[in-house]
C-alpha atoms as a PDB file:
ATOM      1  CA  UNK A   1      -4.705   1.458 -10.449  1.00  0.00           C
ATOM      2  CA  UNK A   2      -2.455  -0.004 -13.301  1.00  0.00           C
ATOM      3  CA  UNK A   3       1.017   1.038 -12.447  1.00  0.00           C
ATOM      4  CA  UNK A   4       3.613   0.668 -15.682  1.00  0.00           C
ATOM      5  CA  UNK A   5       5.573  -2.351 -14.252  1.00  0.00           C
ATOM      6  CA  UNK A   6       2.122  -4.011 -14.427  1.00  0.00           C
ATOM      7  CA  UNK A   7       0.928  -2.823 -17.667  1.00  0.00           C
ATOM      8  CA  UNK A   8       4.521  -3.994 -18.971  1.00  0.00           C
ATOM      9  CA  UNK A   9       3.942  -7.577 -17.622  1.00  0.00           C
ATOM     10  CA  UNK A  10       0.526  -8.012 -19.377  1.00  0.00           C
ATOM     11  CA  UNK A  11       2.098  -6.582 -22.025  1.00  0.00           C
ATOM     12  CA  UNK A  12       5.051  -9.243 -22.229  1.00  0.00           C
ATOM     13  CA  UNK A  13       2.575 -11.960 -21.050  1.00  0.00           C
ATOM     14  CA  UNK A  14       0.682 -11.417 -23.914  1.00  0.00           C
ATOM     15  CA  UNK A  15       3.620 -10.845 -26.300  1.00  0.00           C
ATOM     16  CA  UNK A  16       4.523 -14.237 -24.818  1.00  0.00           C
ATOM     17  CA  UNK A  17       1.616 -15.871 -25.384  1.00  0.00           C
ATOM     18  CA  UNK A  18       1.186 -14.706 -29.187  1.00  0.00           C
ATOM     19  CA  UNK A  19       5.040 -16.469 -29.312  1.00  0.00           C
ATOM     20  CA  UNK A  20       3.591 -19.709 -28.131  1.00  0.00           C
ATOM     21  CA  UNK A  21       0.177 -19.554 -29.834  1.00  0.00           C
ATOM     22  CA  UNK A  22       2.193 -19.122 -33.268  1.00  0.00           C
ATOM     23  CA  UNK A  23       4.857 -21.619 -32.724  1.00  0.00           C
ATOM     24  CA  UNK A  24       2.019 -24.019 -32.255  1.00  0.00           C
ATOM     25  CA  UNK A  25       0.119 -23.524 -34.754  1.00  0.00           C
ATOM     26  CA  UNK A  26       3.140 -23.804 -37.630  1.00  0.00           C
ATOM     27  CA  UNK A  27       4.208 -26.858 -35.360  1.00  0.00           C
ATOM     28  CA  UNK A  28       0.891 -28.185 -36.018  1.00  0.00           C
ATOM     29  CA  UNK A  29       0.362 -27.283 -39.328  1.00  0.00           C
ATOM     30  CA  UNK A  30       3.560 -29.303 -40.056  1.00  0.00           C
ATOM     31  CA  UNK A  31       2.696 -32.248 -38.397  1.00  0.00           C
ATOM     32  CA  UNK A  32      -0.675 -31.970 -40.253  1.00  0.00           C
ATOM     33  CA  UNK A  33      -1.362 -35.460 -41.247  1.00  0.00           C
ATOM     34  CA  UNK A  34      -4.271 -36.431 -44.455  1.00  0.00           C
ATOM     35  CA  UNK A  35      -6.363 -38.705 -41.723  1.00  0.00           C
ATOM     36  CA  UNK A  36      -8.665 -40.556 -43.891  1.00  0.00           C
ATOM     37  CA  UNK A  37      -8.254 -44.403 -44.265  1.00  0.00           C
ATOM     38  CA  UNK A  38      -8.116 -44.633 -48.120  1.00  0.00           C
ATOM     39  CA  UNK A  39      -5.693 -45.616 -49.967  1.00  0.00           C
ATOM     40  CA  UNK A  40      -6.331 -45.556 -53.815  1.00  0.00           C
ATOM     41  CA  UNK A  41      -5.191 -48.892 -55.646  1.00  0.00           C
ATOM     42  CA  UNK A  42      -2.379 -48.409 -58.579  1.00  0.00           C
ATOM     43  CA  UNK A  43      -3.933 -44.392 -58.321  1.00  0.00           C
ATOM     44  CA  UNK A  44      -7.514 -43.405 -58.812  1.00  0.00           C
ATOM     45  CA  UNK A  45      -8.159 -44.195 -62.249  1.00  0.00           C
ATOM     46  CA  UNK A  46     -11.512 -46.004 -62.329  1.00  0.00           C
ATOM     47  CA  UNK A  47     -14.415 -43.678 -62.273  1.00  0.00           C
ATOM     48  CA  UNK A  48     -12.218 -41.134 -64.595  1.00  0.00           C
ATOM     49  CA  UNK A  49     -11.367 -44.207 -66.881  1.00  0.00           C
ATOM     50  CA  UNK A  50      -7.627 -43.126 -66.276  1.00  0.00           C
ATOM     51  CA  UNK A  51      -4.566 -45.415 -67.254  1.00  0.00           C
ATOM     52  CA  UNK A  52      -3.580 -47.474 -63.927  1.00  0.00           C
ATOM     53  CA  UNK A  53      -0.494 -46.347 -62.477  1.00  0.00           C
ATOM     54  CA  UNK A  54       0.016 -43.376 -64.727  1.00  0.00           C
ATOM     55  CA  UNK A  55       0.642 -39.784 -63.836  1.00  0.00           C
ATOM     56  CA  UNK A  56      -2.703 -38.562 -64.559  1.00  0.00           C
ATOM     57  CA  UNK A  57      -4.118 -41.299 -61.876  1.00  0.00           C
ATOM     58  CA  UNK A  58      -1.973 -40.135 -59.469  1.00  0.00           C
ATOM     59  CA  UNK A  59      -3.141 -36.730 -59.555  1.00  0.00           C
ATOM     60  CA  UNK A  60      -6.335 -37.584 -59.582  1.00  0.00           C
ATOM     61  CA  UNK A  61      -5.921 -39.297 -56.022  1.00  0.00           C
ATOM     62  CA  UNK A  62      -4.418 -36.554 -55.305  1.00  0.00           C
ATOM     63  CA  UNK A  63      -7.352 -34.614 -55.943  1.00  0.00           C
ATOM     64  CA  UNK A  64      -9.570 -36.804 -54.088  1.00  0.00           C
ATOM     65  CA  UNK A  65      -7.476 -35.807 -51.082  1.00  0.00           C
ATOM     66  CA  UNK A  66      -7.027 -39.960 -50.379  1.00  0.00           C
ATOM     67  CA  UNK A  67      -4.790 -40.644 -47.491  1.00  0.00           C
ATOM     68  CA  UNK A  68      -2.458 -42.560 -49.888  1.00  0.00           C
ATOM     69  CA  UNK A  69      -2.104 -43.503 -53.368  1.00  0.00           C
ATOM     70  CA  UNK A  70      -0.090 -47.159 -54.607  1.00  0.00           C
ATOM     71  CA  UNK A  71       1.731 -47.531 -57.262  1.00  0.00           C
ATOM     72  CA  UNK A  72       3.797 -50.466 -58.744  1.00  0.00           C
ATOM     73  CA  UNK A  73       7.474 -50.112 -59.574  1.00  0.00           C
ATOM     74  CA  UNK A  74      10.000 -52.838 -62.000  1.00  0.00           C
ATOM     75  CA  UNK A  75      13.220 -52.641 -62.962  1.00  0.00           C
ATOM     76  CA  UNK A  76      14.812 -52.852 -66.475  1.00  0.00           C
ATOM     77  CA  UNK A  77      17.370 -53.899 -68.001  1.00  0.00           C
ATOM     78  CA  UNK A  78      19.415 -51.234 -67.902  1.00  0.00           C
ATOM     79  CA  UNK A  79      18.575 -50.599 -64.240  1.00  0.00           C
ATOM     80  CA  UNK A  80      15.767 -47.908 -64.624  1.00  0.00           C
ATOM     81  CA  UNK A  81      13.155 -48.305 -61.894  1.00  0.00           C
ATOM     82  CA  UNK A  82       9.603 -47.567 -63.641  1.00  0.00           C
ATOM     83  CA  UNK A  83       5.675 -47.690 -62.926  1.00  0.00           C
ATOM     84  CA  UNK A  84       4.056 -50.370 -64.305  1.00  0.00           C
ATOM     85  CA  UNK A  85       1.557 -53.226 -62.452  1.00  0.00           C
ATOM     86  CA  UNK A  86       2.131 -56.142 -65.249  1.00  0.00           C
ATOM     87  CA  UNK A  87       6.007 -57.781 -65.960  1.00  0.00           C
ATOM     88  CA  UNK A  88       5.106 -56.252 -69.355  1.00  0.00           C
ATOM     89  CA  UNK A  89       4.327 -52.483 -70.743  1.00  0.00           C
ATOM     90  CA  UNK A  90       1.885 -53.088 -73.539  1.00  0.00           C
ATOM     91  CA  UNK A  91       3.248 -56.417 -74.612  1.00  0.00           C
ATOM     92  CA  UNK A  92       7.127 -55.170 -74.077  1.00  0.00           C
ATOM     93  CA  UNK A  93       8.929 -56.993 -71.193  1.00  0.00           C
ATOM     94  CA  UNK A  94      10.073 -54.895 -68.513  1.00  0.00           C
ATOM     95  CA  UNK A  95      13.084 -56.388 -67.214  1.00  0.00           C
ATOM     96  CA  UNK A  96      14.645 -57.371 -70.659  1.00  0.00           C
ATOM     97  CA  UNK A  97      14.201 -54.371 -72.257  1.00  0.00           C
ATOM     98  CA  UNK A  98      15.840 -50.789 -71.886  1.00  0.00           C
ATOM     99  CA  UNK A  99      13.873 -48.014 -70.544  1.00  0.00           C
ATOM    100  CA  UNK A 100      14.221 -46.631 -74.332  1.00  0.00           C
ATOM    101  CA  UNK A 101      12.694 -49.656 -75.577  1.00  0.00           C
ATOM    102  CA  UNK A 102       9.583 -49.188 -73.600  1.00  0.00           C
ATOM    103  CA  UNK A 103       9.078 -45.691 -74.927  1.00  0.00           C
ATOM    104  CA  UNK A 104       8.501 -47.519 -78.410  1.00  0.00           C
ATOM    105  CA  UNK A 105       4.542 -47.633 -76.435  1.00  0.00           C
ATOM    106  CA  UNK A 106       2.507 -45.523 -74.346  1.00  0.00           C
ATOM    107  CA  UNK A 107      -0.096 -45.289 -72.620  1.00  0.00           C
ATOM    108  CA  UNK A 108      -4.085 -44.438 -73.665  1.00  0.00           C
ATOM    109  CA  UNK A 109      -4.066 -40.725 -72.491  1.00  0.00           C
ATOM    110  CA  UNK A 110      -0.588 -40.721 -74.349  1.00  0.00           C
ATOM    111  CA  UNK A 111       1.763 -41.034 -71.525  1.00  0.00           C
ATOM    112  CA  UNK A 112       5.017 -42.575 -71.899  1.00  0.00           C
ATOM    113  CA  UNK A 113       5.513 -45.177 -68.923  1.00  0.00           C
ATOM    114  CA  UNK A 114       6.365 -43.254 -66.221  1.00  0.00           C
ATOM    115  CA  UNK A 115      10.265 -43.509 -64.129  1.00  0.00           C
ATOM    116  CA  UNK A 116      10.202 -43.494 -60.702  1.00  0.00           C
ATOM    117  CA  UNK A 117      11.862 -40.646 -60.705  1.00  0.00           C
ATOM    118  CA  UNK A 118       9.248 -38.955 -62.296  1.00  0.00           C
ATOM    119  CA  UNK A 119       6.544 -40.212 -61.074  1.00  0.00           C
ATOM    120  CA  UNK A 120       8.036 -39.255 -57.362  1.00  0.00           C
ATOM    121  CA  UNK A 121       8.902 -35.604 -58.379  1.00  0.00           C
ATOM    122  CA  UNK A 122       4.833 -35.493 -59.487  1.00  0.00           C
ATOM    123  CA  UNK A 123       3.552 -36.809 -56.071  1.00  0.00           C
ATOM    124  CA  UNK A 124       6.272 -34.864 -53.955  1.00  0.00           C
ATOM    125  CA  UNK A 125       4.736 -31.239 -55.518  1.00  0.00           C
ATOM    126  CA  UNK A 126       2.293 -31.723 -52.375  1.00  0.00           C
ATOM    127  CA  UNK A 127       2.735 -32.828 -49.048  1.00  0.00           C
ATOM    128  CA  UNK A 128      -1.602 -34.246 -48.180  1.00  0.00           C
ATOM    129  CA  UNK A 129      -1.277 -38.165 -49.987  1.00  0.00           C
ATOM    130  CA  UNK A 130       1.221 -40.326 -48.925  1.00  0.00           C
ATOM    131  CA  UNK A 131       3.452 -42.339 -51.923  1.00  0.00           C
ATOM    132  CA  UNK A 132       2.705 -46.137 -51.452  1.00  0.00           C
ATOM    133  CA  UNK A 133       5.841 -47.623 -53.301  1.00  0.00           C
ATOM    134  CA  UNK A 134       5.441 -50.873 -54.531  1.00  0.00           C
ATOM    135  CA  UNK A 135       8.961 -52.954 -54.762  1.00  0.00           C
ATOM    136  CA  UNK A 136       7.507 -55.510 -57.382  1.00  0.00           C
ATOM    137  CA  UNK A 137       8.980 -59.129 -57.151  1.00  0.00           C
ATOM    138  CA  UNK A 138      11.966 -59.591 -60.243  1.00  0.00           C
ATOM    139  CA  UNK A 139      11.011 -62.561 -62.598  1.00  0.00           C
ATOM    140  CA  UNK A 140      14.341 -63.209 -62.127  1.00  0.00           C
ATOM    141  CA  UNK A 141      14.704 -63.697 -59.317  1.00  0.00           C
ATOM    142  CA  UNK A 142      15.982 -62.483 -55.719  1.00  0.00           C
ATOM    143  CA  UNK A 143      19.278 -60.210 -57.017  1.00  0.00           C
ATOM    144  CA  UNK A 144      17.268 -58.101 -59.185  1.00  0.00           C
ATOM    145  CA  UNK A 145      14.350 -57.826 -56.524  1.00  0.00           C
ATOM    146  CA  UNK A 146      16.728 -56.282 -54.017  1.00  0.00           C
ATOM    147  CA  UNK A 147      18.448 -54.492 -56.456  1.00  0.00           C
ATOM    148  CA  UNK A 148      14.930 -52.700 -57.275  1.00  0.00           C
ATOM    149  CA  UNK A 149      14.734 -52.175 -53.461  1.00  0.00           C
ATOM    150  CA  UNK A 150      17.857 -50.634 -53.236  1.00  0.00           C
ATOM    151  CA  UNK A 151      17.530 -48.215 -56.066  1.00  0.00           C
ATOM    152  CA  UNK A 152      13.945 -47.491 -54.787  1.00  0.00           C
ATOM    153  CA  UNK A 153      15.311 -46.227 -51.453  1.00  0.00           C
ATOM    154  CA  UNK A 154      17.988 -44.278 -53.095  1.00  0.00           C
ATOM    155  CA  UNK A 155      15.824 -42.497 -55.092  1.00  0.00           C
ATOM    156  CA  UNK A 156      13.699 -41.760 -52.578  1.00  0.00           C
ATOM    157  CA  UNK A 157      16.767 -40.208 -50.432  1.00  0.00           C
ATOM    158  CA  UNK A 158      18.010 -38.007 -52.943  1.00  0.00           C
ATOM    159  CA  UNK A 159      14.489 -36.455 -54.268  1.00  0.00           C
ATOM    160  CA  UNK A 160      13.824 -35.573 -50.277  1.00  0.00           C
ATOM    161  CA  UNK A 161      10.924 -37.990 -50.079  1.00  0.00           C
ATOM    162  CA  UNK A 162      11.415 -39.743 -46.522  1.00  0.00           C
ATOM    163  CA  UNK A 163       8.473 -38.302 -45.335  1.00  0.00           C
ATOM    164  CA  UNK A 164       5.914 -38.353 -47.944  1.00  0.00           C
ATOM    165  CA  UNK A 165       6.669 -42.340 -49.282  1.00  0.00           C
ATOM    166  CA  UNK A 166       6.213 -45.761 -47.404  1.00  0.00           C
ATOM    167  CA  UNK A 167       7.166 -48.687 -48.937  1.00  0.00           C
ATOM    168  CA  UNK A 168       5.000 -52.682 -49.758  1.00  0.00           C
ATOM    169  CA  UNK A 169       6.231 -55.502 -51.052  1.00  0.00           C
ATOM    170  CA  UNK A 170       5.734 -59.288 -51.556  1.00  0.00           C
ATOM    171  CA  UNK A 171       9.330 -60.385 -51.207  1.00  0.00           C
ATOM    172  CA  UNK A 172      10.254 -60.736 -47.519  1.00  0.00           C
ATOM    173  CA  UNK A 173      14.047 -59.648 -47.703  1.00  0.00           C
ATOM    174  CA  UNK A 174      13.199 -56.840 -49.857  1.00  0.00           C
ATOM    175  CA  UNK A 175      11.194 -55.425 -47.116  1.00  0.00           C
ATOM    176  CA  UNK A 176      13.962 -56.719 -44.783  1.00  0.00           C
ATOM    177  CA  UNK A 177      16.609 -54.595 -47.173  1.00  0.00           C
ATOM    178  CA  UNK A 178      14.250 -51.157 -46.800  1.00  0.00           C
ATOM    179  CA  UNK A 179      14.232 -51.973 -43.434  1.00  0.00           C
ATOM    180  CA  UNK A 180      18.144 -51.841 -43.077  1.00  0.00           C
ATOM    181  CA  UNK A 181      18.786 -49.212 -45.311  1.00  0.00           C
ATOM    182  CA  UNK A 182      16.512 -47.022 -43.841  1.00  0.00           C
ATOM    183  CA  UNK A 183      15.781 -47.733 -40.438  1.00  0.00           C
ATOM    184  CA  UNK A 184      12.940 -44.814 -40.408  1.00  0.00           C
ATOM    185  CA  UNK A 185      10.817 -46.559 -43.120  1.00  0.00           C
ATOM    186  CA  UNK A 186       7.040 -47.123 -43.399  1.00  0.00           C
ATOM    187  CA  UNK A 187       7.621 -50.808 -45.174  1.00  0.00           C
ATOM    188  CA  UNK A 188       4.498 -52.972 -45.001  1.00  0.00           C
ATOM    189  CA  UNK A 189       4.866 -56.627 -46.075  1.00  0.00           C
ATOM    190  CA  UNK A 190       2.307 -57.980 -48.786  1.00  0.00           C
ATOM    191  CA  UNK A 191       2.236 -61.415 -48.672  1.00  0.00           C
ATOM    192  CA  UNK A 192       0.001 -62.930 -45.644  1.00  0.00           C
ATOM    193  CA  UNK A 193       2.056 -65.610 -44.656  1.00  0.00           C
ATOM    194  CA  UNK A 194       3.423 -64.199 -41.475  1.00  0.00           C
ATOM    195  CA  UNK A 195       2.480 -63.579 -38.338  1.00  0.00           C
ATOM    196  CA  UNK A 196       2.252 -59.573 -36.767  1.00  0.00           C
ATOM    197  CA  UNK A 197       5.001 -61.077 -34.143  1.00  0.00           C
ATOM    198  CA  UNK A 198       7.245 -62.274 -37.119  1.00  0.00           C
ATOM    199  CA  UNK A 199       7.022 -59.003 -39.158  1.00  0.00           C
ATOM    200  CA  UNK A 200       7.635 -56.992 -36.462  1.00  0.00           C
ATOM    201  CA  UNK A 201      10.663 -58.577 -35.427  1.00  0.00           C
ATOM    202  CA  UNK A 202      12.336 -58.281 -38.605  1.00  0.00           C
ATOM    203  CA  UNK A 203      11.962 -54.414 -39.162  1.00  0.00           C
ATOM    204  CA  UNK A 204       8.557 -54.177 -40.712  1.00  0.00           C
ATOM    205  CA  UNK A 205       5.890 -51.520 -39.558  1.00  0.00           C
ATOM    206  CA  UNK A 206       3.417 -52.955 -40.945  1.00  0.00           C
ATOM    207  CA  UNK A 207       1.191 -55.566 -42.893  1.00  0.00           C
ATOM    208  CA  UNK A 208      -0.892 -55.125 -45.824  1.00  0.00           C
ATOM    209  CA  UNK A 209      -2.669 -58.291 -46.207  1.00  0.00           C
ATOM    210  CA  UNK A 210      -5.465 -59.104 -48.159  1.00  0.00           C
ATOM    211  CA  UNK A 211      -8.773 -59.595 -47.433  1.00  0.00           C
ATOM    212  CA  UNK A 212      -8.992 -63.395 -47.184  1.00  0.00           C
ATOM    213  CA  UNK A 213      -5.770 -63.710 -45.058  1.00  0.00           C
ATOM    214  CA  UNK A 214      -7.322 -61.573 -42.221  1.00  0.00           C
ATOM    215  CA  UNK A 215     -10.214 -63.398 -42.137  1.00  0.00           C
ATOM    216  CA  UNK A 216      -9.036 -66.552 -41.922  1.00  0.00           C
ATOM    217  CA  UNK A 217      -6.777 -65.218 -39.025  1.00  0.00           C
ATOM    218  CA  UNK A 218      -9.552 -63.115 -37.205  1.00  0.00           C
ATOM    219  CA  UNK A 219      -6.929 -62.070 -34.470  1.00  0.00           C
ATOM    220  CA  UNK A 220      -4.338 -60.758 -36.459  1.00  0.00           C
ATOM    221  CA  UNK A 221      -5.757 -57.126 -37.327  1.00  0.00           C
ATOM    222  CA  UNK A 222      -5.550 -56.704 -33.075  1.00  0.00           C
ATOM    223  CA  UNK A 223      -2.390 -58.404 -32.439  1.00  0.00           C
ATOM    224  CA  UNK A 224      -0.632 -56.424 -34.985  1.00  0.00           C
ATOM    225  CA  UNK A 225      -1.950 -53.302 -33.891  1.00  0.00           C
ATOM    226  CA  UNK A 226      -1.171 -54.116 -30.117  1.00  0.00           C
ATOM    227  CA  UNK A 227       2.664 -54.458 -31.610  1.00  0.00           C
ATOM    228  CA  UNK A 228       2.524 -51.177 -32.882  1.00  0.00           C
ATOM    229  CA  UNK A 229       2.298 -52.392 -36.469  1.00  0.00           C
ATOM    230  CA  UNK A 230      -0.037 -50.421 -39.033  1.00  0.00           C
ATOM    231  CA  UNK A 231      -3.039 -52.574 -40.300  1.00  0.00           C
ATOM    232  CA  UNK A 232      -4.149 -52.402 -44.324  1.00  0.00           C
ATOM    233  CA  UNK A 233      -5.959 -54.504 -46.271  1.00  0.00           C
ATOM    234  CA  UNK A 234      -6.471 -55.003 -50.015  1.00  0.00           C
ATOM    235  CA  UNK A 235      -7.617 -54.770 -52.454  1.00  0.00           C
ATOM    236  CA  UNK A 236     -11.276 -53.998 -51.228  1.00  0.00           C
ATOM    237  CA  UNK A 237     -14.252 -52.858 -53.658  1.00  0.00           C
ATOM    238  CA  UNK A 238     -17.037 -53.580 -52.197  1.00  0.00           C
ATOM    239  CA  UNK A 239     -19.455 -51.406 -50.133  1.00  0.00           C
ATOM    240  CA  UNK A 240     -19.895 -54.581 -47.523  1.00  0.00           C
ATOM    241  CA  UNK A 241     -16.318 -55.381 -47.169  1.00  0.00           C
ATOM    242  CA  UNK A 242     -15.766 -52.085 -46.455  1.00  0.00           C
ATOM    243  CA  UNK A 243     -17.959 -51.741 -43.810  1.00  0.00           C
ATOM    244  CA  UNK A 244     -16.494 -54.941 -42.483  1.00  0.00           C
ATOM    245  CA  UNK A 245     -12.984 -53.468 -42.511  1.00  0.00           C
ATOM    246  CA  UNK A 246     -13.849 -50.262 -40.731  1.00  0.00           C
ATOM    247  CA  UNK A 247     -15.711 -52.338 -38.069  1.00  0.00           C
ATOM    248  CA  UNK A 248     -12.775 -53.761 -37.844  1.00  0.00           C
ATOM    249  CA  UNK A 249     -10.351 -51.191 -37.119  1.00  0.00           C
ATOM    250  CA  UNK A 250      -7.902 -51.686 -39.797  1.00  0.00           C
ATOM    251  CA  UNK A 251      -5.934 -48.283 -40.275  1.00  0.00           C
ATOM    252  CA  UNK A 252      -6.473 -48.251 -44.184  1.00  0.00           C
ATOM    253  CA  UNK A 253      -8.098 -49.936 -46.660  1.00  0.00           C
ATOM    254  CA  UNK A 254      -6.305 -49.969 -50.249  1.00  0.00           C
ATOM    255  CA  UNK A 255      -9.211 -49.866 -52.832  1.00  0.00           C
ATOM    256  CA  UNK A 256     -10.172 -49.951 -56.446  1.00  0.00           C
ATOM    257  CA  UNK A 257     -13.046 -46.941 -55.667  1.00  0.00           C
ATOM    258  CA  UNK A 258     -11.952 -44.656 -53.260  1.00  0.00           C
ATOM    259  CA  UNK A 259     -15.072 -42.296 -54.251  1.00  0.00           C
ATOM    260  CA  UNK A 260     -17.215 -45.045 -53.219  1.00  0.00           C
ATOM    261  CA  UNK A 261     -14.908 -45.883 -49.928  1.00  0.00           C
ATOM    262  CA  UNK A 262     -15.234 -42.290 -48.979  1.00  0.00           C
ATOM    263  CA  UNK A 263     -18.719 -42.295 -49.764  1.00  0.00           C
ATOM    264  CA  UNK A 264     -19.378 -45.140 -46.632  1.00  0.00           C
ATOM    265  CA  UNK A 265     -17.263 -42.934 -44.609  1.00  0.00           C
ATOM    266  CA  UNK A 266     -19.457 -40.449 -44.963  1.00  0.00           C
ATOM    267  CA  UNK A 267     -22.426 -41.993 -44.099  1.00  0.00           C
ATOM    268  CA  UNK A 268     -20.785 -43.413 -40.780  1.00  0.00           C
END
């Protein structure tokens, strides 16, 4: 016979366990991470014949639900951090000019080159594809470099982006700078002349090397990984090398054709 008390206590057990069952699941649909290894190169623009770096490339890597998407960021004259892979915007140079300057040009699909700032308030609309930020090296050198760096970060602060952005970049104290001004980075260093240990020690969570450096140092991809560091390479088109890769274990592979890099995953 079911006296009251007991009813009451399944009752409460179960009210109990709807508590738990709930808090898990938004706990776990925050923590909800875009698993996939691919990581589309300057955004997905290839296959959609899509202006590198541009808005509508970053969407579209979006859309193809890649793990990441990179983009390249200068600085100009006047101190305005924009996307952009080459020193120049259609023949205008980036760091001599004024961000007004550049919009004398834009882009095929009629885009004006696109601020950080706005290209960061595009990718931050969703939370699935990380923001791989770029700190391109300054021609001029080292002050303007870490001056990028350190208006990259604070951009990044104020537009609520922590989460959703990780940072590469060729210059070693630029990475070092992230590093120190934001101790909870995702910085990655570029350049492939440095070993996991060396990175590691200096703040960096990982490397993003490309594809000849890690196989002319076979061990690195574990020894990195055994220091806790994250392991991409780049830039990687082909179907074989990306076979290689994902033999290899590497946690992402930055590519020209994500449809095709998702494509092998698929058949694995």
């Amino acid at each position: 016979m079911t006296t009251l008390f007991s009813t009451n206590k399944k009752i409460n057990g179960y009210g109990l366990f709807l508590v738990f069952a709930l808090l898990f699941s938004s706990c776990s649909e925050k923590e909800q991470k875009n698993q996939n290894p691919v990581i589309a190169h300057r955004g997905a623009w290839k296959t959609q014949e899509l202006p590198q770096n541009s808005i509508a490339s970053l969407k579209e890597a979006i859309s193809l639900n890649c793990f990441g998407t990179e983009f390249d960021v200068h600085i100009t004259k006047d101190n305005v951090p924009v996307v952009n892979h080459d020193r120049d915007f259609l023949g205008i140079d980036i760091e001599t000019s004024t961000y007004e300057e550049l919009l004398a040009k834009e882009l095929p699909n009629g885009e004006k080159i696109p601020t950080l700032k706005a290209y960061l308030e595009e990718g931050l609309k969703q939370k699935n594809t990380k923001l791989i930020l770029e700190i391109k090296s300054a021609p001029s050198g080292k002050e303007k470099t870490l001056k990028l760096a350190e208006l990259a970060v604070e951009m990044v602060h104020e537009l609520n982006g922590q989460s959703m952005v990780e940072y590469i970049c060729f210059d070693y104290d630029a990475g070092k700078l992230v590093s120190q001004l934001d101790p909870k980075a995702e910085i990655a260093y570029l350049n492939g002349d440095k070993t996991p240990a060396e990175i590691k020690e200096v703040g960096y969570t990982g490397i993003d090397y490309n594809h000849k450096v890690y196989k002319n140092n076979p061990t690195w991809i574990k020894e990195a990984q055994e220091l806790g560091l994250k392991v991409n390479v780049w830039t990687v088109n082909k179907e074989e090398d990306m076979k290689y890769f994902l033999e290899q274990k590497v946690d992402f592979i930055t590519t020209d054709e994500p449809e095709l890099l998702f494509n092998v995953l698929n058949k694995k």
